[in-house]
N, C-alpha and C. Protein backbone atom coordinates (compact mmCIF):
# COMPACT_ATOMS: atom_id res chain seq x y z
N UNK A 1 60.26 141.78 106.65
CA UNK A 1 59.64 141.16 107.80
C UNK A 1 58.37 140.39 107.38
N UNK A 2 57.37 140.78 106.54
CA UNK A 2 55.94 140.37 106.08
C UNK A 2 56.58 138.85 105.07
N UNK A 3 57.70 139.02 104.42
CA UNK A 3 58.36 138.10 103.82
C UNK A 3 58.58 137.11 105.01
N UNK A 4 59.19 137.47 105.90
CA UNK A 4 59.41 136.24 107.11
C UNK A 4 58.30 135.58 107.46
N UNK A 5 57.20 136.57 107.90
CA UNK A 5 56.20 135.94 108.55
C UNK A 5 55.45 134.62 107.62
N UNK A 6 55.14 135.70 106.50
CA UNK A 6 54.91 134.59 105.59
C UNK A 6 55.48 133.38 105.00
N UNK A 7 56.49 133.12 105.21
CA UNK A 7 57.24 132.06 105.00
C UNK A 7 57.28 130.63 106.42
N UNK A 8 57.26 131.79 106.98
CA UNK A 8 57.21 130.46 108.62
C UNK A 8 56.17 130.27 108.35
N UNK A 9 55.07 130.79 107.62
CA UNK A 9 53.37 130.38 107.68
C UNK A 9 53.12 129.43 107.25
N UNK A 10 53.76 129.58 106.06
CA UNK A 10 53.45 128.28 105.46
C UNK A 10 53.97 127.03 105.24
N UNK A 11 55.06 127.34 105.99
CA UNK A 11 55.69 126.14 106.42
C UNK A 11 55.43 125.54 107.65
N UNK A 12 54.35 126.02 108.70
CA UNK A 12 54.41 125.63 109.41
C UNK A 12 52.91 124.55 109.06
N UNK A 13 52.10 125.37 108.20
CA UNK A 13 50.74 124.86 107.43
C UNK A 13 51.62 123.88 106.69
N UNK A 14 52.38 123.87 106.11
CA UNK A 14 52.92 122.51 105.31
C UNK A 14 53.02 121.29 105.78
N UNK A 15 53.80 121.79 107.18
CA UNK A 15 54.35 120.40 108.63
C UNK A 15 52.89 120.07 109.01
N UNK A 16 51.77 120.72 109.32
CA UNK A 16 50.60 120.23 110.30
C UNK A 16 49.91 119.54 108.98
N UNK A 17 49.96 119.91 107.53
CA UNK A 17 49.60 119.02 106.44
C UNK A 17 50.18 118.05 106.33
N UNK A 18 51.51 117.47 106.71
CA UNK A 18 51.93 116.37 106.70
C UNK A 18 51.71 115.17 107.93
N UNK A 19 51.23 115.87 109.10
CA UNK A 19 50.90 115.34 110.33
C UNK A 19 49.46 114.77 110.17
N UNK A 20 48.75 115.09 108.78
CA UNK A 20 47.17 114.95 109.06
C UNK A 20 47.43 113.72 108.93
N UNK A 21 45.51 113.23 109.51
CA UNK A 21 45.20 111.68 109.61
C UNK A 21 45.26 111.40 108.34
N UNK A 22 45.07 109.97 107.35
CA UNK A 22 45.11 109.58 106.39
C UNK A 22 44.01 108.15 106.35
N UNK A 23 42.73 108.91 105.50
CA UNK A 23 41.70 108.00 105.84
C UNK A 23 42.54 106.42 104.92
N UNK A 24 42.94 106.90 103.72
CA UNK A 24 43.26 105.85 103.35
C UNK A 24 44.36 104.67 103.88
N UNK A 25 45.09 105.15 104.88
CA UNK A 25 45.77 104.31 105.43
C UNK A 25 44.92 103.94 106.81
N UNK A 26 44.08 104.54 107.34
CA UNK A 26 43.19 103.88 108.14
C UNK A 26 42.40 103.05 107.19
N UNK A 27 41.74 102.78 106.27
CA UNK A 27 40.92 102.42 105.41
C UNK A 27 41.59 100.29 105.56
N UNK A 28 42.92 100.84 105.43
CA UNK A 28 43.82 99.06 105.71
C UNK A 28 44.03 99.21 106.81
N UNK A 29 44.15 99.50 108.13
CA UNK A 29 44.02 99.29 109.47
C UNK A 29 43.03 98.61 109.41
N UNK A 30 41.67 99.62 109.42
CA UNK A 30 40.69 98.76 109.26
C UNK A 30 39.87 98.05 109.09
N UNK A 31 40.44 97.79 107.71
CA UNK A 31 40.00 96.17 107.36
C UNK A 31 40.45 94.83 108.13
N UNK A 32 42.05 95.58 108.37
CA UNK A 32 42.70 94.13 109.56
C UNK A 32 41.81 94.15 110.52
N UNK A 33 41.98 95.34 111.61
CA UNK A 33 41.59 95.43 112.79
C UNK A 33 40.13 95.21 113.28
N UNK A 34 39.41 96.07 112.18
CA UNK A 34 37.66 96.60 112.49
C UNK A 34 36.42 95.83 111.58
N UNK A 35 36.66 95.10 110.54
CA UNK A 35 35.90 95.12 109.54
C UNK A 35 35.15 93.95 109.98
N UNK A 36 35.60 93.32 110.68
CA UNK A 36 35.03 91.82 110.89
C UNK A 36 33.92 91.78 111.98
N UNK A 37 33.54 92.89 112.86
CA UNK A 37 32.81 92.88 113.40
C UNK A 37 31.47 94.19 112.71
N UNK A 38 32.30 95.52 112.22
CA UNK A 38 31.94 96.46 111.41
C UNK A 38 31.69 96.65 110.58
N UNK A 39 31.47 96.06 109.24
CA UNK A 39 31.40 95.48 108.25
C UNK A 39 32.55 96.32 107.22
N UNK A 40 32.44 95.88 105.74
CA UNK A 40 33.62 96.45 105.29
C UNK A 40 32.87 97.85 105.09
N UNK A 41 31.68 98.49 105.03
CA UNK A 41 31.54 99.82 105.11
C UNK A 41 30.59 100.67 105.52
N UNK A 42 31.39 99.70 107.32
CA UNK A 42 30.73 100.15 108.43
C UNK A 42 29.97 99.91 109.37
N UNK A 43 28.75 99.15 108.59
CA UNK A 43 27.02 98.73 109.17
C UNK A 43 27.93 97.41 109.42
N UNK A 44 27.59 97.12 110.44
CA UNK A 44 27.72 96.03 111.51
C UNK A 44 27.48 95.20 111.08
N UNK A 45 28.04 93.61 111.32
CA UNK A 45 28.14 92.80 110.85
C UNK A 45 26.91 91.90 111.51
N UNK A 46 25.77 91.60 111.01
CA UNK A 46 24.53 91.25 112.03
C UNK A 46 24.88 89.75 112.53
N UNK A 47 25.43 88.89 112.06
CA UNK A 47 25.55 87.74 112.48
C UNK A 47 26.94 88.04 113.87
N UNK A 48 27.43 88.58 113.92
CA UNK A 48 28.27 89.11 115.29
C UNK A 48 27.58 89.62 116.69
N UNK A 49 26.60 90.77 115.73
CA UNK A 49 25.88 91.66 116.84
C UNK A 49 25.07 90.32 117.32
N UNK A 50 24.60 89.74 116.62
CA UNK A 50 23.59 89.16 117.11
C UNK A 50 24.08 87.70 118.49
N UNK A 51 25.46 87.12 117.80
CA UNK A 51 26.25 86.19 118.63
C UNK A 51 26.53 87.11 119.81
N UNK A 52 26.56 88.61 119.59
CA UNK A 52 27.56 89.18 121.23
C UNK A 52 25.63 89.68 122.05
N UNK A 53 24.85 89.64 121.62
CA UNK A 53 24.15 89.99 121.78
C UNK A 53 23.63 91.57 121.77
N UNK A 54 24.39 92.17 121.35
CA UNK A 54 24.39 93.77 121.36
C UNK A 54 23.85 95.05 120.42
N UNK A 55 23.56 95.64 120.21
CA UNK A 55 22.76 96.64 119.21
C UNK A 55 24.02 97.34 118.71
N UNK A 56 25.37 96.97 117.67
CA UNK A 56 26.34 97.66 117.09
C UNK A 56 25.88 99.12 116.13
N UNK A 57 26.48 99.91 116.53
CA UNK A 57 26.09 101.53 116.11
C UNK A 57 26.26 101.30 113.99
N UNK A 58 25.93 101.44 113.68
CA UNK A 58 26.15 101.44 111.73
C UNK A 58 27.09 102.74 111.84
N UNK A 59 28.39 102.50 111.56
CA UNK A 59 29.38 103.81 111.76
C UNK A 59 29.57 105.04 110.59
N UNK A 60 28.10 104.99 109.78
CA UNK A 60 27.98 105.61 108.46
C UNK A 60 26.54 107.11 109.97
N UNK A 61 26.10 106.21 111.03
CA UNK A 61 25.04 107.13 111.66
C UNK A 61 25.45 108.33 111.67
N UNK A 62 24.53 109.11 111.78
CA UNK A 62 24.97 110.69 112.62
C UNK A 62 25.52 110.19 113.88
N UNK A 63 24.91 109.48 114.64
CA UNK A 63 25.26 109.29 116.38
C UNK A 63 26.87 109.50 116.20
N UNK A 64 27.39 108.35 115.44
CA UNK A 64 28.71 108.03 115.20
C UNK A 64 29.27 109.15 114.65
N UNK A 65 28.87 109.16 113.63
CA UNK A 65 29.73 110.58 112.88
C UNK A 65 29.57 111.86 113.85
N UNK A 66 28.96 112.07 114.86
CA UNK A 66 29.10 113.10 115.62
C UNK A 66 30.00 112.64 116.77
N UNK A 67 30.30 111.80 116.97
CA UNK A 67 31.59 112.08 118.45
C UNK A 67 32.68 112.67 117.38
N UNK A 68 33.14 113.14 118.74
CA UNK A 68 34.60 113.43 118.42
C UNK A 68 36.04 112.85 117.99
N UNK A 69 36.85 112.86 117.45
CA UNK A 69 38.30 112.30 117.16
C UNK A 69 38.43 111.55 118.70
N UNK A 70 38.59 112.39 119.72
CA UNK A 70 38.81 111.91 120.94
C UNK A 70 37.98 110.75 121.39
N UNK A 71 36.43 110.93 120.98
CA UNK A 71 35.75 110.03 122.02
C UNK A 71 35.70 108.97 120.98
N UNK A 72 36.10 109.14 119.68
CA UNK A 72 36.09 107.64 118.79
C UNK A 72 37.64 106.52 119.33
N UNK A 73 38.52 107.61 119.28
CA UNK A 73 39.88 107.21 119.74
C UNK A 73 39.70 106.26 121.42
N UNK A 74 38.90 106.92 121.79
CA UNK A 74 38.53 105.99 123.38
C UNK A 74 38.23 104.96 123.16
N UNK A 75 37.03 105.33 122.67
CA UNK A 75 36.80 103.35 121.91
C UNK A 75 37.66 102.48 121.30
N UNK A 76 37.81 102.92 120.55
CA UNK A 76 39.06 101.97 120.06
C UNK A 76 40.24 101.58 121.13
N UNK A 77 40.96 102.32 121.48
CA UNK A 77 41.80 102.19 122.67
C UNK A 77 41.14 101.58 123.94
N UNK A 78 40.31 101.91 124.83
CA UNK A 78 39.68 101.73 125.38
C UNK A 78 38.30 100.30 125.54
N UNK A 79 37.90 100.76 124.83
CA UNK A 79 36.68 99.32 124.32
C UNK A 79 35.68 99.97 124.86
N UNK A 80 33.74 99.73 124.82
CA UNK A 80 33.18 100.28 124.98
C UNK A 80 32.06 98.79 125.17
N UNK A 81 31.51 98.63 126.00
CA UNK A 81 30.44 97.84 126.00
C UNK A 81 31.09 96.47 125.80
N UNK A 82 30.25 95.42 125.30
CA UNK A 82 30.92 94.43 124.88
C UNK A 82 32.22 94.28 123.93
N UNK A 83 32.56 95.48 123.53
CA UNK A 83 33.92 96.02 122.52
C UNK A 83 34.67 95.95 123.25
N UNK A 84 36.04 94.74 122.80
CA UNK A 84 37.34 95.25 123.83
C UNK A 84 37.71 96.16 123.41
N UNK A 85 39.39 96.82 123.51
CA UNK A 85 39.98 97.26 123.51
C UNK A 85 40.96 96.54 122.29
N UNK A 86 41.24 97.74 121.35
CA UNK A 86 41.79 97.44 120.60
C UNK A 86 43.31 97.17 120.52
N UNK A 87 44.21 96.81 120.83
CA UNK A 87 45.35 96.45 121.40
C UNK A 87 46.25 97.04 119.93
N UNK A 88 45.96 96.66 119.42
CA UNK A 88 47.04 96.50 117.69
C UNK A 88 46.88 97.56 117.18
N UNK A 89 46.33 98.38 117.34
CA UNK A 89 45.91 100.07 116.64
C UNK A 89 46.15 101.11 117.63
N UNK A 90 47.46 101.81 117.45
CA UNK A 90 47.59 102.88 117.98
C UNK A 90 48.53 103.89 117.23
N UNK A 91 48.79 104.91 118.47
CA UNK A 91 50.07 106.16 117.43
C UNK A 91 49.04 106.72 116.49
N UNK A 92 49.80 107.11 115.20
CA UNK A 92 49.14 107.39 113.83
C UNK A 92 48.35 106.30 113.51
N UNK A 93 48.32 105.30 113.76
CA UNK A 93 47.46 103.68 112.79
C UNK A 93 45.98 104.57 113.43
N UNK A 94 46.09 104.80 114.56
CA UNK A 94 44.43 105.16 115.31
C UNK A 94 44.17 106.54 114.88
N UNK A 95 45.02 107.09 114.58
CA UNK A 95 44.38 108.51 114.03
C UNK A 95 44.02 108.34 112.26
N UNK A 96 44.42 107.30 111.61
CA UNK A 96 44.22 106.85 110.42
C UNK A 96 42.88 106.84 110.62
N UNK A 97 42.82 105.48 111.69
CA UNK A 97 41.34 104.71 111.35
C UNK A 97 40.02 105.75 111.91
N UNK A 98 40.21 106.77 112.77
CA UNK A 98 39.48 107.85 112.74
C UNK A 98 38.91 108.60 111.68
N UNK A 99 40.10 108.85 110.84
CA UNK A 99 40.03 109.65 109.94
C UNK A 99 39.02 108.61 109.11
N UNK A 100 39.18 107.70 108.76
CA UNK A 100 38.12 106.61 107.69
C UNK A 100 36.83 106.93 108.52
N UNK A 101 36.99 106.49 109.61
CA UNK A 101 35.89 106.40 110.35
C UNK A 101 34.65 107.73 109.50
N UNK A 102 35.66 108.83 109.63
CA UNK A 102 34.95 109.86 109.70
C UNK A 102 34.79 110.07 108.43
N UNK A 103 35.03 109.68 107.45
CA UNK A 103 34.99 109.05 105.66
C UNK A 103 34.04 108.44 105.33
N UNK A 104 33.18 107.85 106.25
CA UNK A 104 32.12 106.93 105.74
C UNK A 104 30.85 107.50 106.26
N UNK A 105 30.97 109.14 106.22
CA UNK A 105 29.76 110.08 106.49
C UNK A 105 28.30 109.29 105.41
N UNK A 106 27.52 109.54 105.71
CA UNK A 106 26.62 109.22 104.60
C UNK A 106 26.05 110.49 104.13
C-alpha cells in the first residue's frame, strides 16, 4: 500500500512539474508582446512613458514583483491604466510571461 501511495505521489508531482510556467518561453512572448513599451529587461521604455504620458512601474520593483500571478495576469489580459489589454497572450503564453515577469526579481 505505502508502495502505491508513493507512486501516485510522484507522479502526480511529475504532471504539476510539467504544467509549470516556463519563464523562458515567456521570456519570447515577451519580447513580441511586452518589450517595446517595457524594455527588454523590464524598466520601461522612457521615450513611450513619456509619449503616453504615464509613470510605467520598472517590472524588476518590489511593487511589481509583489502582486500576485493573478493580479499580473489581469493586467495583461485586462489592461490597466493607459495599458490596453493584451489580446495575443493568453492560455499557457500568459502564464509563461508571468513566470519571466517574476524572473526579473532584482
Amino acid at each position: 500500500m505505502r508502495m502505491i501511495i508513493t507512486t501516485l505521489t510522484l507522479a502526480a508531482l511529475s504532471a504539476a512539474a510539467g504544467l509549470a510556467a516556463d519563464a523562458k518561453a515567456g521570456q519570447a512572448v515577451y519580447d513580441k508582446s511586452c518589450k517595446q513599451c517595457h524594455g527588454p529587461d523590464g524598466t520601461a521604455n522612457a521615450a513611450v512613458a513619456k509619449m503616453m504620458k504615464v509613470d510605467m512601474k520598472d517590472l524588476k520593483s518590489a511593487e511589481v514583483q509583489g502582486l500576485s500571478d493573478a493580479d499580473i495576469k489581469a493586467i495583461i489580459s485586462d489592461g490597466k491604466g493607459k495599458m490596453k489589454p493584451v489580446k495575443t497572450v493568453s492560455g499557457s503564453a500568459l502564464d509563461d510571461v508571468v513566470a519571466y515577469v517574476h524572473s526579473l526579481k532584482k
